[in-house]
N, C-alpha and C. Protein backbone atom coordinates (compact mmCIF):
# COMPACT_ATOMS: atom_id res chain seq x y z
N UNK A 1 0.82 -1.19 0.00
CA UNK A 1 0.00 0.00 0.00
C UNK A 1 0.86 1.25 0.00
N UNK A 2 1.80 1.31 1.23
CA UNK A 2 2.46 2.53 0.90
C UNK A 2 3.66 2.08 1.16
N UNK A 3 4.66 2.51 1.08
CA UNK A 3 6.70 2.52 0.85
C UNK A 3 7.08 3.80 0.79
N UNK A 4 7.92 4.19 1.77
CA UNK A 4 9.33 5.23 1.49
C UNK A 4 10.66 4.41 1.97
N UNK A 5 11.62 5.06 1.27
CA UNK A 5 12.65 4.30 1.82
C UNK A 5 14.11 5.69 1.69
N UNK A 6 14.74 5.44 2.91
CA UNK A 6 15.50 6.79 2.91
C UNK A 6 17.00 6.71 3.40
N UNK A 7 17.67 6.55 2.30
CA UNK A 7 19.49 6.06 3.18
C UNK A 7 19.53 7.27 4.43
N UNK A 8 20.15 6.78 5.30
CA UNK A 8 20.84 7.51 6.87
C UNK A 8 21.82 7.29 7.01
N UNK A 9 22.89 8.01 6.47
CA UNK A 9 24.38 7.63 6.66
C UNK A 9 24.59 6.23 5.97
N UNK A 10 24.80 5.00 6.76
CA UNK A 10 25.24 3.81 6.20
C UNK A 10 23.86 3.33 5.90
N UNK A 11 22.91 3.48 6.64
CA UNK A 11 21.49 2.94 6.86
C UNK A 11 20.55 2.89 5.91
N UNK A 12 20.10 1.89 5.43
CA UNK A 12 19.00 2.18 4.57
C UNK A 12 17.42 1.92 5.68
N UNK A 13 16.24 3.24 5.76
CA UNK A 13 15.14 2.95 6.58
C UNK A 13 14.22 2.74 5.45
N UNK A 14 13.20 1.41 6.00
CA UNK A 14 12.42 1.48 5.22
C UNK A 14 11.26 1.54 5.93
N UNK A 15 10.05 2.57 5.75
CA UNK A 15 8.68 2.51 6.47
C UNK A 15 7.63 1.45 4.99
N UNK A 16 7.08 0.50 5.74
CA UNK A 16 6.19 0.34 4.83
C UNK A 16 5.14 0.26 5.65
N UNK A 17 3.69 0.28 4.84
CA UNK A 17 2.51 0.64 5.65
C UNK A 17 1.39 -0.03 4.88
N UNK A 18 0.57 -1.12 5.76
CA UNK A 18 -0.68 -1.39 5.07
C UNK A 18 -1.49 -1.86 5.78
N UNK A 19 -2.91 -1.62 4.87
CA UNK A 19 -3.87 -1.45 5.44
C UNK A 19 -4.70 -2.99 5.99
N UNK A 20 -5.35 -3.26 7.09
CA UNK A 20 -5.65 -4.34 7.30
C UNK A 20 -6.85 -4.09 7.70
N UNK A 21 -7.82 -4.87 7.30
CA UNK A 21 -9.64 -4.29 7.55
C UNK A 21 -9.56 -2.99 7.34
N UNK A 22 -9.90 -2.40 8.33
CA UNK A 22 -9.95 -0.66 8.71
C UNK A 22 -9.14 -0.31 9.39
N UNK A 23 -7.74 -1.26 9.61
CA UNK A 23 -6.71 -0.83 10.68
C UNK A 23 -5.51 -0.52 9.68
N UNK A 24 -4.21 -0.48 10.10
CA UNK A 24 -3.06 -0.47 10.06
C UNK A 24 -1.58 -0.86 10.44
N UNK A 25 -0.92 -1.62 9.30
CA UNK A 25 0.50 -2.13 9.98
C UNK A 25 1.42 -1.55 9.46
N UNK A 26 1.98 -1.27 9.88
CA UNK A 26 3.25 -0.43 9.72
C UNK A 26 4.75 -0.91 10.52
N UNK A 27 5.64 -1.28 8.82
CA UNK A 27 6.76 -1.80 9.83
C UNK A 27 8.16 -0.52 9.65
N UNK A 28 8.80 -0.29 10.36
CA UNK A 28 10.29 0.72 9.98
C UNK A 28 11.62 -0.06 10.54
N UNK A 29 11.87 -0.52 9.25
CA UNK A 29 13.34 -1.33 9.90
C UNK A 29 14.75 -0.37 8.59
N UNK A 30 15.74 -1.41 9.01
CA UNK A 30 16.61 -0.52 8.61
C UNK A 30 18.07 -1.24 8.78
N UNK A 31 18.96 -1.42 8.35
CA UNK A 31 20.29 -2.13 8.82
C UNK A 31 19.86 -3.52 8.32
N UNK A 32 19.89 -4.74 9.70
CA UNK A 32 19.73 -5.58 9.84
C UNK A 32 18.58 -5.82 10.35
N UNK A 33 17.54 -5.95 9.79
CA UNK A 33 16.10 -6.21 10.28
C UNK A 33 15.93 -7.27 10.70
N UNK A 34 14.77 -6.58 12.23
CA UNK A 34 14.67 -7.46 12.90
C UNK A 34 13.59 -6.96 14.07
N UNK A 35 12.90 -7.66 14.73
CA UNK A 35 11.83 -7.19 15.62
C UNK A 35 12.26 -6.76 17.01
N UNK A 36 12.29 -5.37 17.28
CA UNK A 36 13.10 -4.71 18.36
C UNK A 36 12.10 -4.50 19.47
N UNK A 37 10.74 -3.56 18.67
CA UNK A 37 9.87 -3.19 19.70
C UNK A 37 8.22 -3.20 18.60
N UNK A 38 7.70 -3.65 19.54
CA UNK A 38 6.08 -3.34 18.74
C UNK A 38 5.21 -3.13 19.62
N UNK A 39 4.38 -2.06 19.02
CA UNK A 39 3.05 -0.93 19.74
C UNK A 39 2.11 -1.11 18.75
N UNK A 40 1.08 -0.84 19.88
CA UNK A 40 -0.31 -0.87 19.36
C UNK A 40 -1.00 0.43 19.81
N UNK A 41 -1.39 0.96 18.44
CA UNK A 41 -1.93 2.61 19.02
C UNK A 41 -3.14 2.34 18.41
N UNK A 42 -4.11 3.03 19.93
CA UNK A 42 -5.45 3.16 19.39
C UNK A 42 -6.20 4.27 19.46
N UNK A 43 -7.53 4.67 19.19
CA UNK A 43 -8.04 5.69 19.05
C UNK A 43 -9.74 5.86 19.63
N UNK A 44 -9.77 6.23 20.57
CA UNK A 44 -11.08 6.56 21.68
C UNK A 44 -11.73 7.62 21.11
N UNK A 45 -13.06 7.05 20.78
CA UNK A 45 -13.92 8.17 19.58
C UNK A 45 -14.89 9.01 20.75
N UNK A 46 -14.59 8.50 21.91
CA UNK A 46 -15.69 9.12 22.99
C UNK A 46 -14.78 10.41 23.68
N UNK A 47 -13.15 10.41 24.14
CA UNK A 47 -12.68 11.01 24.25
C UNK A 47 -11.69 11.94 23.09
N UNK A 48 -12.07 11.03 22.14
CA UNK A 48 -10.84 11.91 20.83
C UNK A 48 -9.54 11.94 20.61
N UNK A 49 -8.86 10.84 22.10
CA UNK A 49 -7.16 11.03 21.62
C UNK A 49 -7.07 9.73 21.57
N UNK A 50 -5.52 9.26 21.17
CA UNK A 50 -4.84 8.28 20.69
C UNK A 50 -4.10 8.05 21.91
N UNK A 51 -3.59 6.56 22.05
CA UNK A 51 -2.81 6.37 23.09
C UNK A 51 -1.86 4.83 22.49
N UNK A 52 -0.86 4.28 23.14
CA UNK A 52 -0.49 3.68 22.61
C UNK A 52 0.15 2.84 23.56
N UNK A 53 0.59 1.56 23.57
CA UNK A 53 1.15 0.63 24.26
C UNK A 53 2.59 -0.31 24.00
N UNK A 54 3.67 -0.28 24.34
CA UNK A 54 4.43 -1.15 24.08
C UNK A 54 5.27 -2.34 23.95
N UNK A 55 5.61 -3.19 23.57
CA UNK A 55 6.71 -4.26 23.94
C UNK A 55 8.27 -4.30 23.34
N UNK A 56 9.23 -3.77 23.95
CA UNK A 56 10.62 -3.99 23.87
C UNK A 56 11.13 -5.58 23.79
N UNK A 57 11.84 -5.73 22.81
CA UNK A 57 12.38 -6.96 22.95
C UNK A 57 13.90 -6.82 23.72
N UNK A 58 13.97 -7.58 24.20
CA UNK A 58 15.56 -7.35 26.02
C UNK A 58 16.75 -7.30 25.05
N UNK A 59 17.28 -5.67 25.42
CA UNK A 59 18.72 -5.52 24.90
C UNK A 59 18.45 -4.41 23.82
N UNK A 60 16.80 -4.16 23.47
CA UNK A 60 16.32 -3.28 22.37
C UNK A 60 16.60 -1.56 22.65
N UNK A 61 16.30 -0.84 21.33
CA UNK A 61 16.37 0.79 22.00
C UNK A 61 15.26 1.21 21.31
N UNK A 62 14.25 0.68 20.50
CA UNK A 62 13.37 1.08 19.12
C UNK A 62 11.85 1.55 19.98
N UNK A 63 11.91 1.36 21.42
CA UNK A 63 10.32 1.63 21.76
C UNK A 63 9.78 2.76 21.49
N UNK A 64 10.85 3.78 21.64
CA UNK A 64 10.20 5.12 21.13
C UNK A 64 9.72 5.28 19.88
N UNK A 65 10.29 4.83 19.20
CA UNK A 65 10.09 5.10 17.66
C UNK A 65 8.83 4.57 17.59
N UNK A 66 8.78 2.93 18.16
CA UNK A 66 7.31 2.18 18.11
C UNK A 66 5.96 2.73 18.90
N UNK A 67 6.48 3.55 19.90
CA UNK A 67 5.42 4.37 20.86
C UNK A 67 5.06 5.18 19.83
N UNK A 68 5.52 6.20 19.30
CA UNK A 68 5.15 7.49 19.15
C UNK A 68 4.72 7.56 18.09
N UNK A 69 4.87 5.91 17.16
CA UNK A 69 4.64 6.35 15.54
C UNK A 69 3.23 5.53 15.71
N UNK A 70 3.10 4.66 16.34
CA UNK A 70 1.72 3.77 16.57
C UNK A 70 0.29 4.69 17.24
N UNK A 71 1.24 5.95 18.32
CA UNK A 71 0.00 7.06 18.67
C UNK A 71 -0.26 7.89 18.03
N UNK A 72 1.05 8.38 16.55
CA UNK A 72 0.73 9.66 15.70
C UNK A 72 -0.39 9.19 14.57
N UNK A 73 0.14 7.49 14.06
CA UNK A 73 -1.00 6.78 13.00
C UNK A 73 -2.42 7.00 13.62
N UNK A 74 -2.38 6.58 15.09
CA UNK A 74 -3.61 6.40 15.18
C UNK A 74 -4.33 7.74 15.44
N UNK A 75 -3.74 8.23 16.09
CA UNK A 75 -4.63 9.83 15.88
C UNK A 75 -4.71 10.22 14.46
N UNK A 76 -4.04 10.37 13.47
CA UNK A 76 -4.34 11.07 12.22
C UNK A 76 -5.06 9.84 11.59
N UNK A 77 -5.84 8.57 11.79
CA UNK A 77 -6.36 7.43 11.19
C UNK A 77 -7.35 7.55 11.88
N UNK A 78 -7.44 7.70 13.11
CA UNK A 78 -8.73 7.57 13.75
C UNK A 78 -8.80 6.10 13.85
N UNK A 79 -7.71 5.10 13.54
CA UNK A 79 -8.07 4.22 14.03
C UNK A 79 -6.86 3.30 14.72
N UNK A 80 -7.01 1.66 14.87
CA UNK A 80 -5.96 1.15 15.57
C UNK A 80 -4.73 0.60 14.72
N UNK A 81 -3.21 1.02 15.31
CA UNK A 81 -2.12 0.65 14.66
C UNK A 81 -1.54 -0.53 15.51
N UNK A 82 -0.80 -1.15 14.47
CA UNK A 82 0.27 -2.10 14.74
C UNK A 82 1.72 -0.93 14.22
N UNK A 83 2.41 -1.03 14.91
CA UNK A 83 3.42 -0.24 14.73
C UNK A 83 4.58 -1.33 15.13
N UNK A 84 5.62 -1.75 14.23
CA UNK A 84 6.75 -2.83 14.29
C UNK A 84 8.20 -1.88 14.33
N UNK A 85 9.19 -2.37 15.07
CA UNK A 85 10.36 -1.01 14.58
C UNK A 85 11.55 -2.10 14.74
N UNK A 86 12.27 -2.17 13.91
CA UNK A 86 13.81 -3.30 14.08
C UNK A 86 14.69 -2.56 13.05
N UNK A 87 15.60 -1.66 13.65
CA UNK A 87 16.86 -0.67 13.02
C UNK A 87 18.14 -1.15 13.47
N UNK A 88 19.12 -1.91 13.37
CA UNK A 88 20.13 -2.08 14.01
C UNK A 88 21.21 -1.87 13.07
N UNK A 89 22.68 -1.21 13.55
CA UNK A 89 24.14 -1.13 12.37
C UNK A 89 24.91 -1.23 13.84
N UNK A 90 25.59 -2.00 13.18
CA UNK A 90 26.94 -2.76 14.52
C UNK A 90 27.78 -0.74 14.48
N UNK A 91 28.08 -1.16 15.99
CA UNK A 91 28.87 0.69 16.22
C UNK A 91 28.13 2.00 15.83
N UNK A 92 26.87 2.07 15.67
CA UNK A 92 26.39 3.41 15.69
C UNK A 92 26.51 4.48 16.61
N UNK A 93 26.88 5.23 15.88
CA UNK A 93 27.22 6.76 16.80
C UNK A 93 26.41 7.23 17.40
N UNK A 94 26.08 8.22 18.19
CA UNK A 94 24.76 8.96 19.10
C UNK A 94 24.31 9.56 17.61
N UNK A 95 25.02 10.68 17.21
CA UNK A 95 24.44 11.35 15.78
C UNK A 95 24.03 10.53 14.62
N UNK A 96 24.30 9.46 14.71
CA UNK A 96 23.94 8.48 13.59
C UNK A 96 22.33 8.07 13.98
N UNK A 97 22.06 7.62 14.98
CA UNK A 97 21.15 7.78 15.98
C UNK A 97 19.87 8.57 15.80
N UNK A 98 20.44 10.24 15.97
CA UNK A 98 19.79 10.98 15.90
C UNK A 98 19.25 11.28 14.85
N UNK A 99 19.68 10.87 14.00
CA UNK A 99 19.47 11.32 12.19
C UNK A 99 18.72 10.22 12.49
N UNK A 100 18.42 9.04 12.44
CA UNK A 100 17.44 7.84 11.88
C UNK A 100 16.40 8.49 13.09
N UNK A 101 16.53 8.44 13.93
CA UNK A 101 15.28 9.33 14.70
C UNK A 101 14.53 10.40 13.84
N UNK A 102 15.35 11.09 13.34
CA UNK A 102 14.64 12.31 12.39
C UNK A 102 14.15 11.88 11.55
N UNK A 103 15.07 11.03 10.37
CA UNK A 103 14.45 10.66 9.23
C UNK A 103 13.20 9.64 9.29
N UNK A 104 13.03 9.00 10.81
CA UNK A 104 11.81 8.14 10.82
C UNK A 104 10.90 9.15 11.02
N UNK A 105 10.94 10.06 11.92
CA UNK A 105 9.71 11.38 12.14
C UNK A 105 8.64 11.58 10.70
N UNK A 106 9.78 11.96 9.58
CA UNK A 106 9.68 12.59 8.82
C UNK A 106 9.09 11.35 7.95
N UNK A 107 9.49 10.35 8.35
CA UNK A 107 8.33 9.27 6.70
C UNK A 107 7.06 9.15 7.41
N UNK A 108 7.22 9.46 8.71
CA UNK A 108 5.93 8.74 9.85
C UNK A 108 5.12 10.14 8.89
N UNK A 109 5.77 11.48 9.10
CA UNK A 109 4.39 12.57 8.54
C UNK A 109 4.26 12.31 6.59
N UNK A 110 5.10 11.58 6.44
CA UNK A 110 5.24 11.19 4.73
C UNK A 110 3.93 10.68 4.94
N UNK A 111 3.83 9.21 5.59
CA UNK A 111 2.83 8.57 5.66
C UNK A 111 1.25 9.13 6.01
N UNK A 112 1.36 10.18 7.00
CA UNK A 112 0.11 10.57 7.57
C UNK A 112 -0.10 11.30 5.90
N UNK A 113 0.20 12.01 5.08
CA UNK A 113 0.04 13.07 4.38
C UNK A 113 -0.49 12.34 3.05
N UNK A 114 -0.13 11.06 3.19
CA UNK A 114 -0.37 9.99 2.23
C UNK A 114 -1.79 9.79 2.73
N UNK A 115 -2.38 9.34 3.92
CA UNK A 115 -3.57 8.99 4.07
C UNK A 115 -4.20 10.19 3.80
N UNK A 116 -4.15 11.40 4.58
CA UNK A 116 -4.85 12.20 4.58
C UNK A 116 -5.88 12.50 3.13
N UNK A 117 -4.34 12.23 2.20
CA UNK A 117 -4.74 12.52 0.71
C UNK A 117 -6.37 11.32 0.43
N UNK A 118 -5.42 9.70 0.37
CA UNK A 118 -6.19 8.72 0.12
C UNK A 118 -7.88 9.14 0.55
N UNK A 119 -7.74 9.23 2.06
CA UNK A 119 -8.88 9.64 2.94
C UNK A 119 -9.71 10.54 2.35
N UNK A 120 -9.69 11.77 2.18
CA UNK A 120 -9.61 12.61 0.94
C UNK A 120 -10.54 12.17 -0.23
N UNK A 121 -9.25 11.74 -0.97
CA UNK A 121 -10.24 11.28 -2.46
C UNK A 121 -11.27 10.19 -2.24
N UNK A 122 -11.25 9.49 -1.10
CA UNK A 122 -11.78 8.13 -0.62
C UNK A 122 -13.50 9.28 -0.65
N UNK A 123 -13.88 9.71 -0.13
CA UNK A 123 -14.51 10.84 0.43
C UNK A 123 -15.53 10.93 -0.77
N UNK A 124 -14.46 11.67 -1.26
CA UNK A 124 -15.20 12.93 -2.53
C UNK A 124 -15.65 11.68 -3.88
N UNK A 125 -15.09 10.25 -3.39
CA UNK A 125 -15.45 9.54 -4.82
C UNK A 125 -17.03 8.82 -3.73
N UNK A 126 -16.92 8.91 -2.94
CA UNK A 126 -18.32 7.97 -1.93
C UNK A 126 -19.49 8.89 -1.95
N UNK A 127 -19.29 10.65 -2.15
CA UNK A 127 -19.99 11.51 -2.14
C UNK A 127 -20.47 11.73 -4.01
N UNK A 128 -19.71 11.46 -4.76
CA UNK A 128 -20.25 11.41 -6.16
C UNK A 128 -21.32 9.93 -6.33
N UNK A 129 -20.61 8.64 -6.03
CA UNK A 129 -21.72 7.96 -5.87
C UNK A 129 -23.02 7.87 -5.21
N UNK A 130 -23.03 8.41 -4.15
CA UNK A 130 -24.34 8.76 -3.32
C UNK A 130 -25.23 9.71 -3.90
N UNK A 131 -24.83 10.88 -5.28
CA UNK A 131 -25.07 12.42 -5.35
C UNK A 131 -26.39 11.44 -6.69
């Protein structure tokens, strides 16, 4: 459904994203892939926000990435994410680090800007059939 993919120094990240029923999986690995941390973000239509839950695998550093990208999907989806994250390169630097932190930010809003669109035309083609 959707793909970006973005070298980071040595790193190649890849977000891919698809759709399951009315939900969402979304994996971001990178290096040597592999299952680090996975969250489940969901979305409370009575209160209106997103919240999200995690599991670290022992020895992992990826929960953040899996927290924050599983509560941003699900707030801009309105609905529930699977969010997967496994990035690893033997000797990474703190700044090496910090850059794949950024560059994941930045496909996570790639992605929202992608639905928004889909969501969007999804819309305006359900409103011509109904008209």
């Amino acid at each position: 459904m959707f793909q970006i993919k973005r070298k980071v120094g040595k790193v190649e990240v890849v977000l891919d994203a698809k759709k399951v029923g009315r939900d969402y999986m979304l994996t971001l690995t990178g290096g040597e892939e592999h299952v680090g941390a996975v969250a489940v973000g969901l979305f409370d239509e009575k209160s209106q926000r997103a919240s999200s839950s995690v599991i670290t695998m022992p020895g992992h550093r990826e929960e953040y990435l899996a927290l924050d990208g599983a509560r941003q999907v699900s707030r801009a989806t309105r609905k529930t994410s699977i969010f997967v994250v496994g990035i690893h390169k033997d000797n990474i630097s703190p700044e090496e680090i910090k850059d794949i932190v950024s560059v994941a930010g930045e496909m996570i809003e790639s992605f929202i800007a992608f639905y928004k669109k889909e969501d969007e035309l999804g819309r305006q083609n359900n409103d011509l059939n109904n008209a």
